[in-house]
C-alpha atoms as a PDB file:
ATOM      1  CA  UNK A   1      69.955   4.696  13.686  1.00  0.00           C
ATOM      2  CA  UNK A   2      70.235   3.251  17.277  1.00  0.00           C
ATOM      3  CA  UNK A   3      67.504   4.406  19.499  1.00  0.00           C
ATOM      4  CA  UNK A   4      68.791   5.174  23.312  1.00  0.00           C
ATOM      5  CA  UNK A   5      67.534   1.288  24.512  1.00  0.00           C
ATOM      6  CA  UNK A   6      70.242  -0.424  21.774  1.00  0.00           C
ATOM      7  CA  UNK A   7      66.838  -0.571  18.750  1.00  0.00           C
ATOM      8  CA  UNK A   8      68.096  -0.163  15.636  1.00  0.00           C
ATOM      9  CA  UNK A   9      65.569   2.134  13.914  1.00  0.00           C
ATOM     10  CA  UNK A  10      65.407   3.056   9.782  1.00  0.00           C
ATOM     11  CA  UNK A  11      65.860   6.843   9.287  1.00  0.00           C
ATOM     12  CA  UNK A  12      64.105   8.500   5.432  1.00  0.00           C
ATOM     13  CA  UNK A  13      66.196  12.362   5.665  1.00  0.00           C
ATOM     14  CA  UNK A  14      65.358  14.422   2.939  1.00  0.00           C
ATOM     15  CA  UNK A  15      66.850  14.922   0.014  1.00  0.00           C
ATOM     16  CA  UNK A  16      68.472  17.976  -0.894  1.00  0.00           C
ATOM     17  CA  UNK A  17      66.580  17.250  -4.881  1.00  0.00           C
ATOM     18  CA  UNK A  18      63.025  17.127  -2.562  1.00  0.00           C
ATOM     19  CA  UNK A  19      60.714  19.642  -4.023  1.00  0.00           C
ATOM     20  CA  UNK A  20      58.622  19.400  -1.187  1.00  0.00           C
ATOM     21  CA  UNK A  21      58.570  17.461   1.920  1.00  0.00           C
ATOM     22  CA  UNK A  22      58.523  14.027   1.532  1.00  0.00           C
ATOM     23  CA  UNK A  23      59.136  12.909   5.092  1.00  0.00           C
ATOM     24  CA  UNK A  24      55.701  14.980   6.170  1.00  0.00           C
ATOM     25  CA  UNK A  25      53.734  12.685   3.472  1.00  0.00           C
ATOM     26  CA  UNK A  26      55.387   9.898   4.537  1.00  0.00           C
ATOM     27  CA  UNK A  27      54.363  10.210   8.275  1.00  0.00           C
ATOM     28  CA  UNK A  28      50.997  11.093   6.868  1.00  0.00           C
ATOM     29  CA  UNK A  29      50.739   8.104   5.011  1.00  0.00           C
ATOM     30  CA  UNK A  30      51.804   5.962   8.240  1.00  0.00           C
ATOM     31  CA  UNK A  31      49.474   7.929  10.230  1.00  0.00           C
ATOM     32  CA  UNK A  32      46.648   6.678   8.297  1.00  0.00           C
ATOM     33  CA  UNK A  33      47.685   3.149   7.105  1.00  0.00           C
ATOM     34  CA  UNK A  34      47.781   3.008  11.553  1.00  0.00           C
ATOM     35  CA  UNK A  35      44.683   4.244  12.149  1.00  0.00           C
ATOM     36  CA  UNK A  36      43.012   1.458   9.451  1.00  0.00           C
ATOM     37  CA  UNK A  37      44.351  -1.009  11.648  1.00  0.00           C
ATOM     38  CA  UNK A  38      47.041  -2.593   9.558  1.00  0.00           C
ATOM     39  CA  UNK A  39      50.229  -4.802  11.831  1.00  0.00           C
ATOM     40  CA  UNK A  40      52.454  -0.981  10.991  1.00  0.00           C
ATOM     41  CA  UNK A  41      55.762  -0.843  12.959  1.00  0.00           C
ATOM     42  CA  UNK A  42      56.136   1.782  15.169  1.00  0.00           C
ATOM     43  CA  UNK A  43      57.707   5.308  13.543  1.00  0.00           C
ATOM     44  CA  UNK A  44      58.764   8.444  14.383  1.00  0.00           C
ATOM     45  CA  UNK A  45      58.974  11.846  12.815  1.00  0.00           C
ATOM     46  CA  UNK A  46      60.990  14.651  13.516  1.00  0.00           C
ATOM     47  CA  UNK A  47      61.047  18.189  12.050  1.00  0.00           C
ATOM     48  CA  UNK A  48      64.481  20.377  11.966  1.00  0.00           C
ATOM     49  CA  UNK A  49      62.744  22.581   8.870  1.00  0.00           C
ATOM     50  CA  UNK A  50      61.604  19.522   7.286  1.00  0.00           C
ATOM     51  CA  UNK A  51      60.181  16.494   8.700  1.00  0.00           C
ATOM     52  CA  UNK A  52      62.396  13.715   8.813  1.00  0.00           C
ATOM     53  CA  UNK A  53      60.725   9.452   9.063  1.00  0.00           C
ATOM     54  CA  UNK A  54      62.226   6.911  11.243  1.00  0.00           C
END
């Protein structure tokens, strides 16, 4: 994925086999390996249904 300023970005979608969503654990997971102060690059999540990581 290339963000609007030219950064190339990693995207997680969801799988169509997901029995649950994995992108809203994933962004959970991020959320608190931030907050503990860990060098985490920056990430976004998105939600059309189901969240999606980048």
């Amino acid at each position: 994925m290339v963000d609007p300023n030219g950064h190339l970005w990693i995207a997680k979608y969801p799988s169509v086999r997901d029995e649950f969503d994995v992108g809203a654990w994933q962004m959970g997971v991020y959320t608190l390996a931030k907050a503990c102060g860990p060098c985490v690059p920056d990430a976004l999540g998105y939600s059309e249904g189901v969240i999606s990581f980048v």
